[in-house]
C-alpha atoms as a PDB file:
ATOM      1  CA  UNK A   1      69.384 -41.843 -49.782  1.00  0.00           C
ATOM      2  CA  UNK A   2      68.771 -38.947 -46.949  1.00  0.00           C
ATOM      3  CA  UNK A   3      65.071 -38.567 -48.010  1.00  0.00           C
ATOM      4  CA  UNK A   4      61.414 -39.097 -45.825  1.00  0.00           C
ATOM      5  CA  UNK A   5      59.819 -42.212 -47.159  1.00  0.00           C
ATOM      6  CA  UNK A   6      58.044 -43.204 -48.560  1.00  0.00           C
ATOM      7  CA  UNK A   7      60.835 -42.761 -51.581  1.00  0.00           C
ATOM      8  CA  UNK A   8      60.013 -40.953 -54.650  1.00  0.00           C
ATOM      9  CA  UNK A   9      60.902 -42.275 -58.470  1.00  0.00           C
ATOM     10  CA  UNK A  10      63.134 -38.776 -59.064  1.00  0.00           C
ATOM     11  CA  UNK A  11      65.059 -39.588 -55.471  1.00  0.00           C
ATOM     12  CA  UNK A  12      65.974 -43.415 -56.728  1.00  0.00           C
ATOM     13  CA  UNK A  13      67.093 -42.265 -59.963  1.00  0.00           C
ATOM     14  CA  UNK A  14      69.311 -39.724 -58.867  1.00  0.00           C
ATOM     15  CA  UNK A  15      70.579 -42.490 -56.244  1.00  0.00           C
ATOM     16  CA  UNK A  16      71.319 -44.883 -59.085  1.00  0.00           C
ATOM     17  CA  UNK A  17      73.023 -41.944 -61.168  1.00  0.00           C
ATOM     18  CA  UNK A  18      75.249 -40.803 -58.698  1.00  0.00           C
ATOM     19  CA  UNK A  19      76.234 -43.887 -56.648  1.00  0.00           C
ATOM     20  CA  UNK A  20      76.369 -46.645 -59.143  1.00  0.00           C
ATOM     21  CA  UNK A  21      78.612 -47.216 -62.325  1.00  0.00           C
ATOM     22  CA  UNK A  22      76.807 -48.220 -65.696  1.00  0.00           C
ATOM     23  CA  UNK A  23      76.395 -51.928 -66.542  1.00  0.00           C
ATOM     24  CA  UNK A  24      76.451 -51.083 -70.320  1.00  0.00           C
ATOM     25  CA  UNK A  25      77.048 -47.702 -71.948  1.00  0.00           C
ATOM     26  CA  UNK A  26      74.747 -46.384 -74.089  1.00  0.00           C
ATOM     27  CA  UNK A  27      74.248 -47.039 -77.721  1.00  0.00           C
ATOM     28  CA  UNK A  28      76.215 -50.688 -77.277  1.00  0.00           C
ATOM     29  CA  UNK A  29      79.699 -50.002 -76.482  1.00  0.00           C
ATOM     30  CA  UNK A  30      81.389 -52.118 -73.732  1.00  0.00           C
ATOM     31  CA  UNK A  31      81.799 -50.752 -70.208  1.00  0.00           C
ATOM     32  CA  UNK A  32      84.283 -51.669 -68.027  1.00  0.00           C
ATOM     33  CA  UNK A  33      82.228 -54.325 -65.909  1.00  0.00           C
ATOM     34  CA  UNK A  34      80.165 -56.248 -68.971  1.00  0.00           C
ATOM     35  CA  UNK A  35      79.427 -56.402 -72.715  1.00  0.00           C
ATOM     36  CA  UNK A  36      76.456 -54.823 -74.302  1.00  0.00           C
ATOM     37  CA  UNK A  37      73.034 -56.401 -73.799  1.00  0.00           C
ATOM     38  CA  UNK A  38      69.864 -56.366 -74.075  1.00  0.00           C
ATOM     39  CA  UNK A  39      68.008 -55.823 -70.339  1.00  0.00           C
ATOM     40  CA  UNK A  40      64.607 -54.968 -69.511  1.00  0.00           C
ATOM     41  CA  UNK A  41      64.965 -51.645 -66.763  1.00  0.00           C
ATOM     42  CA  UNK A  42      62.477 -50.617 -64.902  1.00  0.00           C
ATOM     43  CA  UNK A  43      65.204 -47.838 -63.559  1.00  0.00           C
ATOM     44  CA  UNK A  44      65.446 -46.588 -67.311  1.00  0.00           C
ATOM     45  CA  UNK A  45      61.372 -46.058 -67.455  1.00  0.00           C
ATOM     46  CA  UNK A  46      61.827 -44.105 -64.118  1.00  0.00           C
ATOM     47  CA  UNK A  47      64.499 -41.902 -65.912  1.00  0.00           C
ATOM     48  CA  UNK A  48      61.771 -41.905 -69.027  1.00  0.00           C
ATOM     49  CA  UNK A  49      59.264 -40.744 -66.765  1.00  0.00           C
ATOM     50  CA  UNK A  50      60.740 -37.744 -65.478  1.00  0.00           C
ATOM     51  CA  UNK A  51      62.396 -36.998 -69.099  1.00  0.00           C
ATOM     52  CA  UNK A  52      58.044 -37.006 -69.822  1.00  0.00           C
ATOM     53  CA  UNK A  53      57.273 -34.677 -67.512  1.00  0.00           C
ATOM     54  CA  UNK A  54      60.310 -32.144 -67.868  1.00  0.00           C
ATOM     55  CA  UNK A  55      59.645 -32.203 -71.437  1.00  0.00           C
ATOM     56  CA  UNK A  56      55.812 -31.755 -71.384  1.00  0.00           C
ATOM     57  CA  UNK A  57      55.799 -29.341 -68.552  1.00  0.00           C
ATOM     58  CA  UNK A  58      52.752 -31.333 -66.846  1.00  0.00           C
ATOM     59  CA  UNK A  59      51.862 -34.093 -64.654  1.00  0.00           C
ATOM     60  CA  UNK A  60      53.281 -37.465 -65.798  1.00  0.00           C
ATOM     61  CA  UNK A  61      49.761 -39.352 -64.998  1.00  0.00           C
ATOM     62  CA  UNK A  62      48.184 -36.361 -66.859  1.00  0.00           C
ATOM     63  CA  UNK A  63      50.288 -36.283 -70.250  1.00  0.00           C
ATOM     64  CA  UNK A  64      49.989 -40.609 -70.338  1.00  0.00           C
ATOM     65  CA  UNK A  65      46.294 -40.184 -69.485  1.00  0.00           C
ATOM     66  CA  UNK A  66      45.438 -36.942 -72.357  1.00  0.00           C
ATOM     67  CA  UNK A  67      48.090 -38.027 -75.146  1.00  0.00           C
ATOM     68  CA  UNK A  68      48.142 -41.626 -74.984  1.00  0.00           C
ATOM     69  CA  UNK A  69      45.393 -43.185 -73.196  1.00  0.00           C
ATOM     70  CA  UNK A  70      42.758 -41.395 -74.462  1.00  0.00           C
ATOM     71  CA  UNK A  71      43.500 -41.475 -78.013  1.00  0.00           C
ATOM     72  CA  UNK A  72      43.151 -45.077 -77.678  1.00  0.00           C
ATOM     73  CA  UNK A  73      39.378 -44.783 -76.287  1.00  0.00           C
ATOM     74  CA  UNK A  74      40.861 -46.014 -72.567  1.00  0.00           C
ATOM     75  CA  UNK A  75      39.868 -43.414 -69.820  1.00  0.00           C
ATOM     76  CA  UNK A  76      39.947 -45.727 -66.592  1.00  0.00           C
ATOM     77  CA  UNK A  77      43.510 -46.321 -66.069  1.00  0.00           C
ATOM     78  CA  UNK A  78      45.663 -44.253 -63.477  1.00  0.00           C
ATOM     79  CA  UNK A  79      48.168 -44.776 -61.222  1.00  0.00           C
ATOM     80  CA  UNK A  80      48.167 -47.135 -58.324  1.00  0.00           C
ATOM     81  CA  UNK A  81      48.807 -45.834 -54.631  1.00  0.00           C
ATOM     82  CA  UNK A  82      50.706 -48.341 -52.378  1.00  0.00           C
ATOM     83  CA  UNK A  83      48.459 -47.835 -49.232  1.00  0.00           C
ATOM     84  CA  UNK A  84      45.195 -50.314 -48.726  1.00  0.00           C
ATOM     85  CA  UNK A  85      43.442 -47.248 -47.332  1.00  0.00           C
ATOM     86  CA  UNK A  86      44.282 -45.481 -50.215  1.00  0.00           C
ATOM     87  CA  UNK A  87      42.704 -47.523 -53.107  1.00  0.00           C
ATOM     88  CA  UNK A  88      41.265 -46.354 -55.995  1.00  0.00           C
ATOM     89  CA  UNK A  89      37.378 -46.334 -56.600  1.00  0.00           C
ATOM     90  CA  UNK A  90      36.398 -50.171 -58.476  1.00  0.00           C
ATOM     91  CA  UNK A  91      39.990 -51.179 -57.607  1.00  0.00           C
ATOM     92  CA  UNK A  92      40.776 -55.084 -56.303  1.00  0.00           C
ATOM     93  CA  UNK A  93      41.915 -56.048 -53.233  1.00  0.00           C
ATOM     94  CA  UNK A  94      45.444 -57.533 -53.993  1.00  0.00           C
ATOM     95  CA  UNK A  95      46.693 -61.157 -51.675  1.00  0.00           C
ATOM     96  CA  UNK A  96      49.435 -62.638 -51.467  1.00  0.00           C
ATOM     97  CA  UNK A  97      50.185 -66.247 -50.314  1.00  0.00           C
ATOM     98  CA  UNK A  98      47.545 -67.612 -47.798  1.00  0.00           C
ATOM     99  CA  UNK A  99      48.938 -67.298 -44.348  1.00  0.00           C
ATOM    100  CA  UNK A 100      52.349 -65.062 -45.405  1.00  0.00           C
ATOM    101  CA  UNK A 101      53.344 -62.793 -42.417  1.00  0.00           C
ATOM    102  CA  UNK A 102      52.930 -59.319 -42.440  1.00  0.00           C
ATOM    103  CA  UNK A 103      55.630 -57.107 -43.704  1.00  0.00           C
ATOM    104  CA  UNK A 104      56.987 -53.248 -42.489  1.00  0.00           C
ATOM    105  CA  UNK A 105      55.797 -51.127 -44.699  1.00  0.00           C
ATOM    106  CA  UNK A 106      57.389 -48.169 -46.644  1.00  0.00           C
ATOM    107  CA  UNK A 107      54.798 -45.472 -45.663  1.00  0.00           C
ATOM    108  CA  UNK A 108      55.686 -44.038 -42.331  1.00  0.00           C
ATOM    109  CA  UNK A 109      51.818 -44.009 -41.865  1.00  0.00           C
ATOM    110  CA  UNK A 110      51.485 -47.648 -41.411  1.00  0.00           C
ATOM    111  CA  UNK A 111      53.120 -48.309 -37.897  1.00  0.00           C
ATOM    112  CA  UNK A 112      51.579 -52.140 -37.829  1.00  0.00           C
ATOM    113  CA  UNK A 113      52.928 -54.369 -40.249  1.00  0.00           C
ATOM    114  CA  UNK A 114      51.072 -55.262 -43.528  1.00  0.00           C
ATOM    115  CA  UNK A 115      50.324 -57.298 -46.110  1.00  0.00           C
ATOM    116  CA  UNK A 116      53.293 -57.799 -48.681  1.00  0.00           C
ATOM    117  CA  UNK A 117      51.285 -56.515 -51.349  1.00  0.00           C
ATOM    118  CA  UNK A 118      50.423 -53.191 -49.657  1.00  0.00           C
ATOM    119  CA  UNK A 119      54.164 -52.677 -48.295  1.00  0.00           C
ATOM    120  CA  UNK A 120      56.068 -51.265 -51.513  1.00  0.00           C
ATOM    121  CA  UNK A 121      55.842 -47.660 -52.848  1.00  0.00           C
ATOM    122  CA  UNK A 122      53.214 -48.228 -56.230  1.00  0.00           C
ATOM    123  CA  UNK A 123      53.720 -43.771 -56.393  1.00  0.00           C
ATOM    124  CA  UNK A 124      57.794 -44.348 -57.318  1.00  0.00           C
ATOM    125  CA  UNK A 125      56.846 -47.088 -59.747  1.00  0.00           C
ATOM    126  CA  UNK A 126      54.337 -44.861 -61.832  1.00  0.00           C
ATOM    127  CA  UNK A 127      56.921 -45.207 -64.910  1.00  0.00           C
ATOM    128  CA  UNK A 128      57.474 -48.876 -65.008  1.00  0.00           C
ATOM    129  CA  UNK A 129      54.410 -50.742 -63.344  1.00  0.00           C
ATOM    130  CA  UNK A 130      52.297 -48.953 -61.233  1.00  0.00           C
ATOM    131  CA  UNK A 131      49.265 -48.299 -63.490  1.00  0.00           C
ATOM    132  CA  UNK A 132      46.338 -49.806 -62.629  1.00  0.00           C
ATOM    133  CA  UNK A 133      44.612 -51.261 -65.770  1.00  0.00           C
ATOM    134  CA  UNK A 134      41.433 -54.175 -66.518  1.00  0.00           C
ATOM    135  CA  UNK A 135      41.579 -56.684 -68.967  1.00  0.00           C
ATOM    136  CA  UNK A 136      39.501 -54.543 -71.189  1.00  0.00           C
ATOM    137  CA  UNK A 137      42.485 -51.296 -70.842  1.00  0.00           C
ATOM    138  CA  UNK A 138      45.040 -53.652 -71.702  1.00  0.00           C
ATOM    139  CA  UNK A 139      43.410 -55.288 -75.006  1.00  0.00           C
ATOM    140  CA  UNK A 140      41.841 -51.705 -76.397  1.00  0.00           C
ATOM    141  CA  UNK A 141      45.357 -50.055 -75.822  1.00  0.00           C
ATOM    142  CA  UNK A 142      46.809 -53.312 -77.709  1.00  0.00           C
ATOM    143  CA  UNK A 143      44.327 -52.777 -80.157  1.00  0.00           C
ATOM    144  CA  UNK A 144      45.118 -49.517 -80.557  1.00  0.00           C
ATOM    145  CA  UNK A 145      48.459 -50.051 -80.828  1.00  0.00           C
ATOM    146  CA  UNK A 146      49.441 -53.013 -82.582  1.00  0.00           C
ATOM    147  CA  UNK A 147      53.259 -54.139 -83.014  1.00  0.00           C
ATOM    148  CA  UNK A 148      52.206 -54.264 -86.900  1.00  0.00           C
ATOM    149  CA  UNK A 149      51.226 -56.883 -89.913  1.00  0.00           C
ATOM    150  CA  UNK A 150      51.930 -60.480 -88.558  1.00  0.00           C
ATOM    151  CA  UNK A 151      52.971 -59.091 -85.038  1.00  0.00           C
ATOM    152  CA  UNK A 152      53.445 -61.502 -82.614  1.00  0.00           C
ATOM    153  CA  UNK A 153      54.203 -60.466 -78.633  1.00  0.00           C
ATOM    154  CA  UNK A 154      53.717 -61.330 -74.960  1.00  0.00           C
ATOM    155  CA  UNK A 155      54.362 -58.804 -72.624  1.00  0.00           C
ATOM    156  CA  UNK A 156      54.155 -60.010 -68.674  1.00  0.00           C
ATOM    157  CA  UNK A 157      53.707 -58.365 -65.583  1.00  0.00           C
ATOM    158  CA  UNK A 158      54.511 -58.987 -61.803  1.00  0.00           C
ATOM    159  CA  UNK A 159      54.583 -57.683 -58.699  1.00  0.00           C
ATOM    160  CA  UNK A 160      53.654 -59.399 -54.858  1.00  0.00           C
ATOM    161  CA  UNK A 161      49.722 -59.134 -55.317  1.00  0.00           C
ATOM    162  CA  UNK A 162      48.973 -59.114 -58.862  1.00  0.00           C
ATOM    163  CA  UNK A 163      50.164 -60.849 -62.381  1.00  0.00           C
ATOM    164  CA  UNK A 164      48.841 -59.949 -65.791  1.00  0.00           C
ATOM    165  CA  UNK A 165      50.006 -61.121 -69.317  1.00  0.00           C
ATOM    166  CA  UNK A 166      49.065 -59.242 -72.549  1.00  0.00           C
ATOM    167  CA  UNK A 167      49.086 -61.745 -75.857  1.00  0.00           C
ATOM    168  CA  UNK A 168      49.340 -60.009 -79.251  1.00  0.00           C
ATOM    169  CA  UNK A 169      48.668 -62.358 -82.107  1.00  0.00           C
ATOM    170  CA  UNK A 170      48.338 -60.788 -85.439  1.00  0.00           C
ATOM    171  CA  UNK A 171      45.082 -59.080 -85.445  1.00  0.00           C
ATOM    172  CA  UNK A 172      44.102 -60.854 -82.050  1.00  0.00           C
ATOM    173  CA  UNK A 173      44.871 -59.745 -78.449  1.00  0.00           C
ATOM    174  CA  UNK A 174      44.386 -61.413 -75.139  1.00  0.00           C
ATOM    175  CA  UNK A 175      44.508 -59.956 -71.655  1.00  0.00           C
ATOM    176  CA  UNK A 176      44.327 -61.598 -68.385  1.00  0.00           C
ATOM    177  CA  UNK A 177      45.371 -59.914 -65.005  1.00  0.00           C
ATOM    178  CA  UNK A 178      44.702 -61.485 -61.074  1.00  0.00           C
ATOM    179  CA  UNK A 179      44.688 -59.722 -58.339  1.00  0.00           C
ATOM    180  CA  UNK A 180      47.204 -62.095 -56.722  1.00  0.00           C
ATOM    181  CA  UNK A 181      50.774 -63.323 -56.868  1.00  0.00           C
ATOM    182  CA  UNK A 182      51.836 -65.798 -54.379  1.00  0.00           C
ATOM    183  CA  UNK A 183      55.666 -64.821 -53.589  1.00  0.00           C
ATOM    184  CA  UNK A 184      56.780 -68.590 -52.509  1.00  0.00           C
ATOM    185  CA  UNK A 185      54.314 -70.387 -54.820  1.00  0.00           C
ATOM    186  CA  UNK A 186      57.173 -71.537 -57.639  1.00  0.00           C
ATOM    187  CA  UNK A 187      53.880 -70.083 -60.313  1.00  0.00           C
ATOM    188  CA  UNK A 188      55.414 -69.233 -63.677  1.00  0.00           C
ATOM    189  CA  UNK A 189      52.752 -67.005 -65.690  1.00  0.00           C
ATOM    190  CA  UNK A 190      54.738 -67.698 -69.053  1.00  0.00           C
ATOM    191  CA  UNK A 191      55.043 -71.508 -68.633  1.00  0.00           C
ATOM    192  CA  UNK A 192      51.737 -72.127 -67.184  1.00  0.00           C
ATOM    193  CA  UNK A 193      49.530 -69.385 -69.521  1.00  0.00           C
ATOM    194  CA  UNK A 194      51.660 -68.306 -72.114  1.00  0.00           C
ATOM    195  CA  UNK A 195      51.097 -71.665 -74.590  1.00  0.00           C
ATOM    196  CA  UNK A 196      47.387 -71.607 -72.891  1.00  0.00           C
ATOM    197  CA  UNK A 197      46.709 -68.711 -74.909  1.00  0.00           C
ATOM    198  CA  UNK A 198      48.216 -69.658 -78.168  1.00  0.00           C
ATOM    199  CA  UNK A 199      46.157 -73.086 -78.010  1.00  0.00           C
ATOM    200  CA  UNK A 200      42.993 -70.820 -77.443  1.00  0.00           C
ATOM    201  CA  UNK A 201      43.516 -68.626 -79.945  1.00  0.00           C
ATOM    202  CA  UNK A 202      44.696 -70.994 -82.732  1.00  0.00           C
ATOM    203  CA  UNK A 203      41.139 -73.333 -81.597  1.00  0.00           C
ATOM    204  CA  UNK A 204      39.152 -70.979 -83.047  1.00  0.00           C
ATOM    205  CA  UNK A 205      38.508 -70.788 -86.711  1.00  0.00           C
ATOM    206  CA  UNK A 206      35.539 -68.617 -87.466  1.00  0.00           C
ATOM    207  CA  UNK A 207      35.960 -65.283 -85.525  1.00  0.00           C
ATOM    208  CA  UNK A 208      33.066 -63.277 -84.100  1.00  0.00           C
ATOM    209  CA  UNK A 209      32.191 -60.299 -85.988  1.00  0.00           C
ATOM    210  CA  UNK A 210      29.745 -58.376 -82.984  1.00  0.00           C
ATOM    211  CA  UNK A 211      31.852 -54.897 -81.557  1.00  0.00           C
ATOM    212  CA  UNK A 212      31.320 -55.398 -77.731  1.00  0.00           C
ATOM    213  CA  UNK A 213      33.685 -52.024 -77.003  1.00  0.00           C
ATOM    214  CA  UNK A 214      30.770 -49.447 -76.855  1.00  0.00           C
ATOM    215  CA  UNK A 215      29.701 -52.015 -74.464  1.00  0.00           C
ATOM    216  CA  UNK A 216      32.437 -51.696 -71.895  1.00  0.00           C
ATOM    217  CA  UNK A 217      32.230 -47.582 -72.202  1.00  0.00           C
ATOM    218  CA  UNK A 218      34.768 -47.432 -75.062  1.00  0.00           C
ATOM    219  CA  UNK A 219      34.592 -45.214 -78.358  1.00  0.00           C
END
């Protein structure tokens, strides 16, 4: 792309834009190459990401953190930086399969090889996956948020050091994140904890009625 690393999310998107040719056109018709689709892009949340910040006139981080995040009563989450040295305070450590060799990393200040985890650019990724969030963030924003009456949806994360899956169940929501994600392993999040949750949450038949948030620091 003719830029310094470590690569920034405006730099890939204007890579994509000018290099490649569209898969589907927007608004469903066909393009030359395939028919219209549904496709999950983390490219398009890089391009929604920058519209964000053009159109708010402020820091990205900064308009998710004042108009969305705190609304919801969730203060803690921010963006991740891709450099172990460069963690944020309370954050995990992040591990990838036991004895996996190092990797080069994307940060020209790393000259040693690292830890697969700690080898991508989180910064570019601020749009589509590089928030760091607890268990707690995930389920108040859910909460807060709710797909609606009789809403039922699974959203699932990934990336070489950490998993998460959120569960929304009706008026019930389940989070669970680790701070690792074995790259050879063959572990499938959905298959093995998708139904897990489901089973828990249909076991139970007399809910608790205690408010733990003010608790855990939330409104």
């Amino acid at each position: 792309m003719g830029v310094a690393a470590p690569v920034s999310c405006f730099a890939i998107m204007q890579y994509v834009i000018e290099d490649f040719e569209l898969s589907y056109f927007p608004g469903g018709r066909r393009s030359r190459r395939l028919s219209y689709s549904d496709a999950y892009s983390n490219l398009s949340f890089c391009i929604l990401q920058q519209i964000v910040r053009a159109a708010s006139g402020v820091n990205y981080q900064r308009y998710v953190r004042e108009e969305i995040l705190r609304p919801a009563g969730v203060t803690a989450m921010v963006v991740g930086r891709g450099r172990q040295s460069q963690q944020r305070p309370g954050e995990v450590t992040y591990y990838d399969q036991p004895f996996s060799p190092l990797v080069t990393s994307q940060y020209p200040q790393d000259a040693n090889p690292v830890p697969r985890p700690y080898s991508f650019v989180v910064e570019a990724m601020a749009g589509h996956g590089g928030w760091i969030a607890s268990a707690n963030d995930l389920v108040r924003y859910a909460a807060f948020t709710p797909t609606g009456p009789g809403g039922a949806t699974t959203f699932f994360g990934s990336l070489n050091g950490t998993r998460s899956v959120l569960k929304e169940e009706d008026d019930v929501f389940v989070a669970i994140v680790w701070n690792a994600s074995p790259s050879d392993s063959g572990f499938d999040v959905v298959a093995e904890f998708g139904g897990l949750i489901e089973n828990g949450i249909d076991a139970v038949t007399i809910w608790p009625s205690r408010n733990l948030w003010a608790e855990h620091g939330y409104p």
